[in-house]
PDB file of N, CA and C in Angstrom:
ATOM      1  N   UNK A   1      97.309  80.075 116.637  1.00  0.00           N
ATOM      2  CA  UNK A   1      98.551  80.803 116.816  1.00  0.00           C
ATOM      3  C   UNK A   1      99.727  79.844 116.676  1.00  0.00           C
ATOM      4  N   UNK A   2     101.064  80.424 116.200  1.00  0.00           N
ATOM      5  CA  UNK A   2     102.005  79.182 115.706  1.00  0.00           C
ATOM      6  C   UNK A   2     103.166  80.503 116.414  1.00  0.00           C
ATOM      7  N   UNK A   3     103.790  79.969 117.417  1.00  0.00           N
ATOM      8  CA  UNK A   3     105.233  81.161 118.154  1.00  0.00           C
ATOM      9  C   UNK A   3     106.386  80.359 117.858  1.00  0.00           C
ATOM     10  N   UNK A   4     107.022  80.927 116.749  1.00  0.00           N
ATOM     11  CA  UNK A   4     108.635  80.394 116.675  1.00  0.00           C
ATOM     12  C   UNK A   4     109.882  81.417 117.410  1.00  0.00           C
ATOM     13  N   UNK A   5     110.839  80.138 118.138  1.00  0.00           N
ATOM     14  CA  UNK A   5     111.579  81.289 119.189  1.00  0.00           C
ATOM     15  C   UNK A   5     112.933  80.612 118.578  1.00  0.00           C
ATOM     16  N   UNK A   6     113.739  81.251 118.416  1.00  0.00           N
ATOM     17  CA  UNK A   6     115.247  81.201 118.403  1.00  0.00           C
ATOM     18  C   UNK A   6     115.896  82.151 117.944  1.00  0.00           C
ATOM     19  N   UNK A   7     117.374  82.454 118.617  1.00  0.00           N
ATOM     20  CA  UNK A   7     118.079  83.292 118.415  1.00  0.00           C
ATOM     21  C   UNK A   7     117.777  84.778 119.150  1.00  0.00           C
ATOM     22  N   UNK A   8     116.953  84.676 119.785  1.00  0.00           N
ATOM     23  CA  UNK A   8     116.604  85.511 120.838  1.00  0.00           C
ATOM     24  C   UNK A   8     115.404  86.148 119.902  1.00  0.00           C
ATOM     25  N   UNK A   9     115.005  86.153 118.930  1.00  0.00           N
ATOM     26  CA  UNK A   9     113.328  86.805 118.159  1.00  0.00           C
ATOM     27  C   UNK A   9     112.415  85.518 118.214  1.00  0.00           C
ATOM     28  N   UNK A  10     110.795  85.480 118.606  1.00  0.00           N
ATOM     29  CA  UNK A  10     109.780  85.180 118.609  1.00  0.00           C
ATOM     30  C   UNK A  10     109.082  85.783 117.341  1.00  0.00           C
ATOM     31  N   UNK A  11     108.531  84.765 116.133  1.00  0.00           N
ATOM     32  CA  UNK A  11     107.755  84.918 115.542  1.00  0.00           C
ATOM     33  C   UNK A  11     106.577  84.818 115.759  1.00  0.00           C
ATOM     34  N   UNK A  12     105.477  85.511 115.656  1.00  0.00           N
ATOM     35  CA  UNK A  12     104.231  84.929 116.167  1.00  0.00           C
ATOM     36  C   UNK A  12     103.087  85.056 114.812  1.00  0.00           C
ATOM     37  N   UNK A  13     102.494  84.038 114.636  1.00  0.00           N
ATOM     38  CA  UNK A  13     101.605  83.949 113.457  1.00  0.00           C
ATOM     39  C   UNK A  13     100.159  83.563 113.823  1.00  0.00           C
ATOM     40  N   UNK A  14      99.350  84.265 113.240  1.00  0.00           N
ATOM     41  CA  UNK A  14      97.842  84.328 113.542  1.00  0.00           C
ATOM     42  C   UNK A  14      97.330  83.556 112.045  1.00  0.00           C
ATOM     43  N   UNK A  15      96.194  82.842 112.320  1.00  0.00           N
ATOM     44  CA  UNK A  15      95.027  82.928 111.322  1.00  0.00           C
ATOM     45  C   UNK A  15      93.973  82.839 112.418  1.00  0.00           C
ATOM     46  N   UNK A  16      93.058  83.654 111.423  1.00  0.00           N
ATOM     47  CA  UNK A  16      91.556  83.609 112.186  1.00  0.00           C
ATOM     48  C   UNK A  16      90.752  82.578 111.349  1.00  0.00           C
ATOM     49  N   UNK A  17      89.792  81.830 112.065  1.00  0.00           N
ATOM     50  CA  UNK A  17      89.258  80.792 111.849  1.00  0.00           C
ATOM     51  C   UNK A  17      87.544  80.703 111.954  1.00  0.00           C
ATOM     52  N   UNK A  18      86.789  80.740 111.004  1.00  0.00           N
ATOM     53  CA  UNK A  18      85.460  80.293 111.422  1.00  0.00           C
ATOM     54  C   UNK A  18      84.921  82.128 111.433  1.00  0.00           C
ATOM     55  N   UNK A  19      85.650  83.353 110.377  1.00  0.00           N
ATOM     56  CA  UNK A  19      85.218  84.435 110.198  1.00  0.00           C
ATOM     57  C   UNK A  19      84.497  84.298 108.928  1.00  0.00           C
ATOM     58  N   UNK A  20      83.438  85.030 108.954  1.00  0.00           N
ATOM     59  CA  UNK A  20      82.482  84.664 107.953  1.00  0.00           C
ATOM     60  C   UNK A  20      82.994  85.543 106.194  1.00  0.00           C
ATOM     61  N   UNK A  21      83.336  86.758 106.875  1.00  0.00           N
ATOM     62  CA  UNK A  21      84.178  88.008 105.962  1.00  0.00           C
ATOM     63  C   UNK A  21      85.329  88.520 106.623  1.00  0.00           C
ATOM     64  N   UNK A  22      85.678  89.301 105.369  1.00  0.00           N
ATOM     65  CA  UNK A  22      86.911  90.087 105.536  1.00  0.00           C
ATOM     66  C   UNK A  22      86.490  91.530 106.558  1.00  0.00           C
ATOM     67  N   UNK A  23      85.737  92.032 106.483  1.00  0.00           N
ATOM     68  CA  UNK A  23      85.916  92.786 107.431  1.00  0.00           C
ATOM     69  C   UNK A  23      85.395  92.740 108.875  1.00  0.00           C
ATOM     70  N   UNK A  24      85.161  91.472 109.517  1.00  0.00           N
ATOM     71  CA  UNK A  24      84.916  90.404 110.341  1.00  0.00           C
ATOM     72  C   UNK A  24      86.635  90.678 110.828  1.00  0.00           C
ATOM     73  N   UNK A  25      86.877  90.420 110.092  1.00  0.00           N
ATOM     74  CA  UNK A  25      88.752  89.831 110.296  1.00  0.00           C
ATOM     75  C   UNK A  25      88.788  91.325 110.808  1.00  0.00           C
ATOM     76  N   UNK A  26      88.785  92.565 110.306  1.00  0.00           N
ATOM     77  CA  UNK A  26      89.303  93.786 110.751  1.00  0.00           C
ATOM     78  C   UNK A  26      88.897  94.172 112.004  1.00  0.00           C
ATOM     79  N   UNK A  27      87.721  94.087 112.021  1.00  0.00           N
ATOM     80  CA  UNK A  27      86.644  94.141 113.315  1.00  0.00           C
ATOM     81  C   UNK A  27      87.813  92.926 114.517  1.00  0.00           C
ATOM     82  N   UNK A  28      87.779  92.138 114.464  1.00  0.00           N
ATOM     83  CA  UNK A  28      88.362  91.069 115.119  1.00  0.00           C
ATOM     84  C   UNK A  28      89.909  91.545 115.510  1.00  0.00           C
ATOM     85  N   UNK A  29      90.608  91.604 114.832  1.00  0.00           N
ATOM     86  CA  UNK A  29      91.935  92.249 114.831  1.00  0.00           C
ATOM     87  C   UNK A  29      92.362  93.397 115.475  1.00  0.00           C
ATOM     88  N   UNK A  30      93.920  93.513 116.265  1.00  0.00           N
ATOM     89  CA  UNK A  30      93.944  94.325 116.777  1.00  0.00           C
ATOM     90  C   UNK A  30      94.194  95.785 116.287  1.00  0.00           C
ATOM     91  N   UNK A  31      93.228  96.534 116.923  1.00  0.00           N
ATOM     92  CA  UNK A  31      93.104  98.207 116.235  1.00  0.00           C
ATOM     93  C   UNK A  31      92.510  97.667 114.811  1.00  0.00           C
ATOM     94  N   UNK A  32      91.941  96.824 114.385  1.00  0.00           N
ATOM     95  CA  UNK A  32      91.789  96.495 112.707  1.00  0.00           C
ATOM     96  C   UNK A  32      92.772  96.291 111.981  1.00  0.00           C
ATOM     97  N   UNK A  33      94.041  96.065 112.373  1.00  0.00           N
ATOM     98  CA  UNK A  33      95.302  95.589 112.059  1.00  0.00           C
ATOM     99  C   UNK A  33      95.094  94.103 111.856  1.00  0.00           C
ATOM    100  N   UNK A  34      95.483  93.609 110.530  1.00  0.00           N
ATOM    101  CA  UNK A  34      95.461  92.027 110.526  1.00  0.00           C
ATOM    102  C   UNK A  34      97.108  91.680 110.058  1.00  0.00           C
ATOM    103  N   UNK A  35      97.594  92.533 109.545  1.00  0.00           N
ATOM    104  CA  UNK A  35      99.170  92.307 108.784  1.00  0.00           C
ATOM    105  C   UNK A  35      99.940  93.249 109.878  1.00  0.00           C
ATOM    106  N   UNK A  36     100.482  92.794 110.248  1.00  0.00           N
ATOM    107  CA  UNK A  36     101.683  94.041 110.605  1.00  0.00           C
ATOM    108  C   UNK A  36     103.027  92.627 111.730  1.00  0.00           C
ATOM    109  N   UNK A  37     104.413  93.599 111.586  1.00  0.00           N
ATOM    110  CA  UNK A  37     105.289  93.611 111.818  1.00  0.00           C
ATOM    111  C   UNK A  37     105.495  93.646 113.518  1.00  0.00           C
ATOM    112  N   UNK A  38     105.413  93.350 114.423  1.00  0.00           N
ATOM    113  CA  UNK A  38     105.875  93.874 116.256  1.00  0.00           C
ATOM    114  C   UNK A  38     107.003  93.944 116.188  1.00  0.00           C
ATOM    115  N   UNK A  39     107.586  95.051 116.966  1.00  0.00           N
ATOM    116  CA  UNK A  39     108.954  94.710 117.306  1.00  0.00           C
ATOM    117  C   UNK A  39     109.250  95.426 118.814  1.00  0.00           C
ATOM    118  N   UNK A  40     109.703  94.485 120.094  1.00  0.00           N
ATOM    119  CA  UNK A  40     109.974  95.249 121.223  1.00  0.00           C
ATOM    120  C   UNK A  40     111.269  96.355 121.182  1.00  0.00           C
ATOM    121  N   UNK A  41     111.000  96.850 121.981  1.00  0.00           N
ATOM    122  CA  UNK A  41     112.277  97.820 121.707  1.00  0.00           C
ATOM    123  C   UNK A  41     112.230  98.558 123.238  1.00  0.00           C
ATOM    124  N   UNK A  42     113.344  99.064 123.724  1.00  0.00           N
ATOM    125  CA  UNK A  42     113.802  99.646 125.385  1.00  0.00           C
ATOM    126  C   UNK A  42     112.971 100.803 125.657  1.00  0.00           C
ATOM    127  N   UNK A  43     113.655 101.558 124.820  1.00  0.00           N
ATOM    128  CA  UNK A  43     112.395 102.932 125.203  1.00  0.00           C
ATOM    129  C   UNK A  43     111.641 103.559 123.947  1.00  0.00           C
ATOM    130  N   UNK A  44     110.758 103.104 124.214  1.00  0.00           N
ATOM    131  CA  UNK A  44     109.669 103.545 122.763  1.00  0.00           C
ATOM    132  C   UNK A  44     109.438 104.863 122.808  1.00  0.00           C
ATOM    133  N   UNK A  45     109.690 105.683 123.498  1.00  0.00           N
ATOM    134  CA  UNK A  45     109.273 107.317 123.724  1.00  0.00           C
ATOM    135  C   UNK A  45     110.861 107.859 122.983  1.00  0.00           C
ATOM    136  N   UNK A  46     111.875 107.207 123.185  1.00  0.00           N
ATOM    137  CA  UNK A  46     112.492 107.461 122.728  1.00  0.00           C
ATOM    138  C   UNK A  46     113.081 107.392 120.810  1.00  0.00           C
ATOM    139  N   UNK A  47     112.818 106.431 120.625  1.00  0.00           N
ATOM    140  CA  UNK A  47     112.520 105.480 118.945  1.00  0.00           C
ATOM    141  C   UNK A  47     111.446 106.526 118.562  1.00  0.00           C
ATOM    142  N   UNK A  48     110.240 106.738 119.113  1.00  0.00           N
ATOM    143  CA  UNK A  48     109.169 107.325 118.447  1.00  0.00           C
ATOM    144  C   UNK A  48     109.665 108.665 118.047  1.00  0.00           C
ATOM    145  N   UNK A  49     110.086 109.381 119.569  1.00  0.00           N
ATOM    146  CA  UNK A  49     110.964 110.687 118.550  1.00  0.00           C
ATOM    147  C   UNK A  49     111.942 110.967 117.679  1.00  0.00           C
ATOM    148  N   UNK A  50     112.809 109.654 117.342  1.00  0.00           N
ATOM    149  CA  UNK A  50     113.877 109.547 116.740  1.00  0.00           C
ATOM    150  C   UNK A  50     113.447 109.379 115.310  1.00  0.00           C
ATOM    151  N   UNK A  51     112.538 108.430 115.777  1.00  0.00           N
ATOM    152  CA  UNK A  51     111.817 108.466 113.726  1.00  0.00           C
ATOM    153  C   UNK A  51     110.766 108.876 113.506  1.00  0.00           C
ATOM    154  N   UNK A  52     110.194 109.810 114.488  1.00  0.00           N
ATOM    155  CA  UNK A  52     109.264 111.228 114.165  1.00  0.00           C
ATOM    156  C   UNK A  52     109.826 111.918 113.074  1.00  0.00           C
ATOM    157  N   UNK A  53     110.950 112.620 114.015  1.00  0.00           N
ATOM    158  CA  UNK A  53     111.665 113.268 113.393  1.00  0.00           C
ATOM    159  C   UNK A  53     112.473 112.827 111.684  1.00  0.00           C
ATOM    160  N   UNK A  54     112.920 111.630 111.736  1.00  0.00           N
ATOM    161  CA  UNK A  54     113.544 111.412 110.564  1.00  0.00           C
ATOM    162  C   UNK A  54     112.210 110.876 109.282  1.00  0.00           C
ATOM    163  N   UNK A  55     110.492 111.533 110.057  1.00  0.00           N
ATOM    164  CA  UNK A  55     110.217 111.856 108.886  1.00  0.00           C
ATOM    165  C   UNK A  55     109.053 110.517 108.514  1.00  0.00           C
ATOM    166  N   UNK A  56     108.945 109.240 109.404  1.00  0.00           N
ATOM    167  CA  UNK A  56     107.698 108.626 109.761  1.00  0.00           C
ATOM    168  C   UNK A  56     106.560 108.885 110.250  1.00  0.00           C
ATOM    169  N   UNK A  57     105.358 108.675 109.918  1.00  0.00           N
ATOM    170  CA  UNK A  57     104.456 108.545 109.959  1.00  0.00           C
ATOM    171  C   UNK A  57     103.750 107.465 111.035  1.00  0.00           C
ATOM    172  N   UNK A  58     103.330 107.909 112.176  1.00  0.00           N
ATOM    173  CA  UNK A  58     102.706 107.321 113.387  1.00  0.00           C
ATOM    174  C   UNK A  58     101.218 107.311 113.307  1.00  0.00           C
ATOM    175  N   UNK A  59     100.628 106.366 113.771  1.00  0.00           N
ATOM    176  CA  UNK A  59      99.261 106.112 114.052  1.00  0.00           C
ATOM    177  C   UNK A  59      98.791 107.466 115.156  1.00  0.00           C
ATOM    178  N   UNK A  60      99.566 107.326 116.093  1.00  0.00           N
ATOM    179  CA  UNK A  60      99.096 107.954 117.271  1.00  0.00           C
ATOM    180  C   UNK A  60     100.418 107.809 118.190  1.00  0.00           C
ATOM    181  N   UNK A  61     100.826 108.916 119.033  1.00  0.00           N
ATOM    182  CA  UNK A  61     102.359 108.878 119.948  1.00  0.00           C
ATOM    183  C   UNK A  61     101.912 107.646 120.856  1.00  0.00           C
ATOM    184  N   UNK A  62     103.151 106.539 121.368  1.00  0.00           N
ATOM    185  CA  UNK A  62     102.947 106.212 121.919  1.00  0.00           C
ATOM    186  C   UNK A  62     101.602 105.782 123.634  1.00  0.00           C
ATOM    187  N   UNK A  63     101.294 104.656 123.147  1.00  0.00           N
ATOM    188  CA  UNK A  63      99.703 104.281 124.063  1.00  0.00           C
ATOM    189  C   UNK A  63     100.126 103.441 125.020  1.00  0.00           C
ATOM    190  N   UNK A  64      99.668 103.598 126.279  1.00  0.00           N
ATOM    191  CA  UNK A  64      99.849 102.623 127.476  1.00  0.00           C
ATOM    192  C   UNK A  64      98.841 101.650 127.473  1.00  0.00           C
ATOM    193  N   UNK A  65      99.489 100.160 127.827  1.00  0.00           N
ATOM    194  CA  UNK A  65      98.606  99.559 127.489  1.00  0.00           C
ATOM    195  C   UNK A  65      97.711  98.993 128.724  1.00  0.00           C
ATOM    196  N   UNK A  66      96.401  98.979 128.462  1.00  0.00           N
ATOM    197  CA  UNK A  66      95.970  98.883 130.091  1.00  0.00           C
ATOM    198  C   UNK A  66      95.435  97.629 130.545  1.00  0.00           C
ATOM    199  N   UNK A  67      95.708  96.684 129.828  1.00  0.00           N
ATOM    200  CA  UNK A  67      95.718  95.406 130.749  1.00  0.00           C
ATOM    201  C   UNK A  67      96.397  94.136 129.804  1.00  0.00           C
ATOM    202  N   UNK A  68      95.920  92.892 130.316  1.00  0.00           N
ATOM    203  CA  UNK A  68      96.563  91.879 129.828  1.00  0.00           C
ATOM    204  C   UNK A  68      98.177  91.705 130.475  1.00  0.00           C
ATOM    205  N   UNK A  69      98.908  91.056 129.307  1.00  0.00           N
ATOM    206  CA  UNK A  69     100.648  90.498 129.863  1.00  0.00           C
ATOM    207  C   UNK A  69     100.957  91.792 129.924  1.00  0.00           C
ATOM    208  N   UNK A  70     100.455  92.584 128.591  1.00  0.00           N
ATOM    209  CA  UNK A  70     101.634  93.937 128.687  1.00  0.00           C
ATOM    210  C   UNK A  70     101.432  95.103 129.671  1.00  0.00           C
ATOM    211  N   UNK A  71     100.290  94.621 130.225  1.00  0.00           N
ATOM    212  CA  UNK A  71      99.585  95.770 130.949  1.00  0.00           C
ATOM    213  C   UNK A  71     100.113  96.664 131.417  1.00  0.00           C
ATOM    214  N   UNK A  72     100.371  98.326 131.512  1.00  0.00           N
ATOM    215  CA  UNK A  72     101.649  99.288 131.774  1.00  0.00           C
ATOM    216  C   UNK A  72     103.016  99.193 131.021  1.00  0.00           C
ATOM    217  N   UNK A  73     102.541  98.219 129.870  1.00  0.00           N
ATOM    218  CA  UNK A  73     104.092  98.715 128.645  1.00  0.00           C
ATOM    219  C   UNK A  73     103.601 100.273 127.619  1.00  0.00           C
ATOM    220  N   UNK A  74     103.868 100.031 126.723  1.00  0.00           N
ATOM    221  CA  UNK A  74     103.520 100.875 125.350  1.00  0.00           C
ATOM    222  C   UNK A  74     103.357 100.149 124.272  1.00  0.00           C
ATOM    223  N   UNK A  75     102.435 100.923 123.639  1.00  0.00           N
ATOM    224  CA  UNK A  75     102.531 100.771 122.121  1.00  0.00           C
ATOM    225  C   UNK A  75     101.971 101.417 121.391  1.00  0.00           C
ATOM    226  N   UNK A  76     102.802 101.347 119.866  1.00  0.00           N
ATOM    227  CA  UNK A  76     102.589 102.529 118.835  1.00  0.00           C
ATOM    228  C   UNK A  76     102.843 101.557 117.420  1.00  0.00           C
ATOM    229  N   UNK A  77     101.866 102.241 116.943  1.00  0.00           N
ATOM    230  CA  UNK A  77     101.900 102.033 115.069  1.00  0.00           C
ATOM    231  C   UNK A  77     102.122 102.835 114.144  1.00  0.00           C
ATOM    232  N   UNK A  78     102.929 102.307 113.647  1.00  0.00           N
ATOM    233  CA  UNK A  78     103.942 103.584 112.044  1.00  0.00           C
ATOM    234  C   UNK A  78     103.636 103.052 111.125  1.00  0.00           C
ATOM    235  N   UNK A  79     103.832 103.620 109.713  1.00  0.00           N
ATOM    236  CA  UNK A  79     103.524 103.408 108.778  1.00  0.00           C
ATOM    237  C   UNK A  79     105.197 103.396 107.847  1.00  0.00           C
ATOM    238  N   UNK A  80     105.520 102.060 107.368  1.00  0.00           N
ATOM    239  CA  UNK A  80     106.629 102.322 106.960  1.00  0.00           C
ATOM    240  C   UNK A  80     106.887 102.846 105.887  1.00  0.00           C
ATOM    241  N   UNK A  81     107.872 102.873 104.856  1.00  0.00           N
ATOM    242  CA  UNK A  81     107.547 103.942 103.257  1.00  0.00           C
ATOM    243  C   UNK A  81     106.949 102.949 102.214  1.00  0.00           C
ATOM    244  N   UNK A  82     106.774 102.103 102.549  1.00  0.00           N
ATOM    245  CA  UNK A  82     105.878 101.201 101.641  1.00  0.00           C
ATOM    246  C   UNK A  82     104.416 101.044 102.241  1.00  0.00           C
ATOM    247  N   UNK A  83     104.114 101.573 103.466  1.00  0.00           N
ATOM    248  CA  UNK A  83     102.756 101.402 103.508  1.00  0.00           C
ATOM    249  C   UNK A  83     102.489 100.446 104.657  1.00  0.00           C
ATOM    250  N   UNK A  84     103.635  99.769 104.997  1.00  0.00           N
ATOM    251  CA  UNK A  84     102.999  98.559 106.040  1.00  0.00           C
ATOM    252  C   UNK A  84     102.913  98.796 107.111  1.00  0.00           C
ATOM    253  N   UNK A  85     102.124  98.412 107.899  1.00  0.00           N
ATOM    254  CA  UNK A  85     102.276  99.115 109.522  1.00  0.00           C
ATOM    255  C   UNK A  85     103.020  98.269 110.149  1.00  0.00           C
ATOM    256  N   UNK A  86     103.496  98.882 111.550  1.00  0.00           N
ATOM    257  CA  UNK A  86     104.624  98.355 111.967  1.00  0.00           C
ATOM    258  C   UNK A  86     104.179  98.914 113.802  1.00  0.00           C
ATOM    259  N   UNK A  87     104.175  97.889 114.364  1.00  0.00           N
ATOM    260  CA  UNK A  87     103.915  97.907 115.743  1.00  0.00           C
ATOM    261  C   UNK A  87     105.544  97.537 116.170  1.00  0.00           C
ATOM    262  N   UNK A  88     105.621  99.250 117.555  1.00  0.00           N
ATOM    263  CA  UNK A  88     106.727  98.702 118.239  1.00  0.00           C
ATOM    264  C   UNK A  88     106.012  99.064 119.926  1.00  0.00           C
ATOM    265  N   UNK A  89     106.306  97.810 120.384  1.00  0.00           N
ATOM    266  CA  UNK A  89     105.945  97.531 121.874  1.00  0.00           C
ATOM    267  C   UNK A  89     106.853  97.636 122.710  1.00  0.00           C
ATOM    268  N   UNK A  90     106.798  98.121 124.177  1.00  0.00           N
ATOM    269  CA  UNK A  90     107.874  98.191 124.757  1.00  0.00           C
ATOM    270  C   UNK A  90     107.099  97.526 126.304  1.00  0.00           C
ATOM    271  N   UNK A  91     107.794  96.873 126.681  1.00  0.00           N
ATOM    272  CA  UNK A  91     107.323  95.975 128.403  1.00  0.00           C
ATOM    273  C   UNK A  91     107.436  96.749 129.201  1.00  0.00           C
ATOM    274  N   UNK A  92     106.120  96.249 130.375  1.00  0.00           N
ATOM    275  CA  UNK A  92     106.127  97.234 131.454  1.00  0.00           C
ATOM    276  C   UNK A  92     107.573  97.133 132.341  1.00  0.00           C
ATOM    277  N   UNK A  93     107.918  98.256 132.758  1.00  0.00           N
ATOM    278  CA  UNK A  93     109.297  98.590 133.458  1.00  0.00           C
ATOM    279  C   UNK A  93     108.907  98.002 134.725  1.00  0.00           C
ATOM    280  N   UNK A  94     110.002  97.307 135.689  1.00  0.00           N
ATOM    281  CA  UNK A  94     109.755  96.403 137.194  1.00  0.00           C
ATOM    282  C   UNK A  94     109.414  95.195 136.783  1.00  0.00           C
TER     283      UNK A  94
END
């Protein structure tokens, strides 16, 4: 993992190491996601209906997440108009 921070955005970059295949990597990856975009955002229930509506394409409505750092945030995956998925996470509230 390689986390670049400045300007208030965190990049975070993965390679997987010592996978024998490619769909090893999918299996391994989160939801089978190996490419995608995160982005936090305040209220994800809110964003999700905003670009429901204007016509995106969601994995699934917003998911609580049930353990780890984020444990009791959200998260959801869209599909942007080119195809890429796009994770937006939101932190547990308190």
């Amino acid at each position: 993992f390689v986390y670049l921070k400045g300007f208030g955005i965190r990049l975070e970059l993965q390679q997987f190491y010592g996978v024998k295949d490619e769909e090893a990597v999918f299996q391994f990856g989160s939801r089978g996601i190996r490419n995608h975009l995160g982005v936090f955002v305040d209220d994800i229930h809110e964003i999700y209906q905003l670009l429901k509506q204007k016509g995106m394409q969601f994995v699934s409505p917003p998911q609580r997440i049930p353990g780890g750092p984020l444990e009791n945030g959200f998260a959801v995956y869209l599909m942007d108009p080119s195809g890429n998925q796009i994770e937006l996470l939101q932190r547990p509230k308190g």
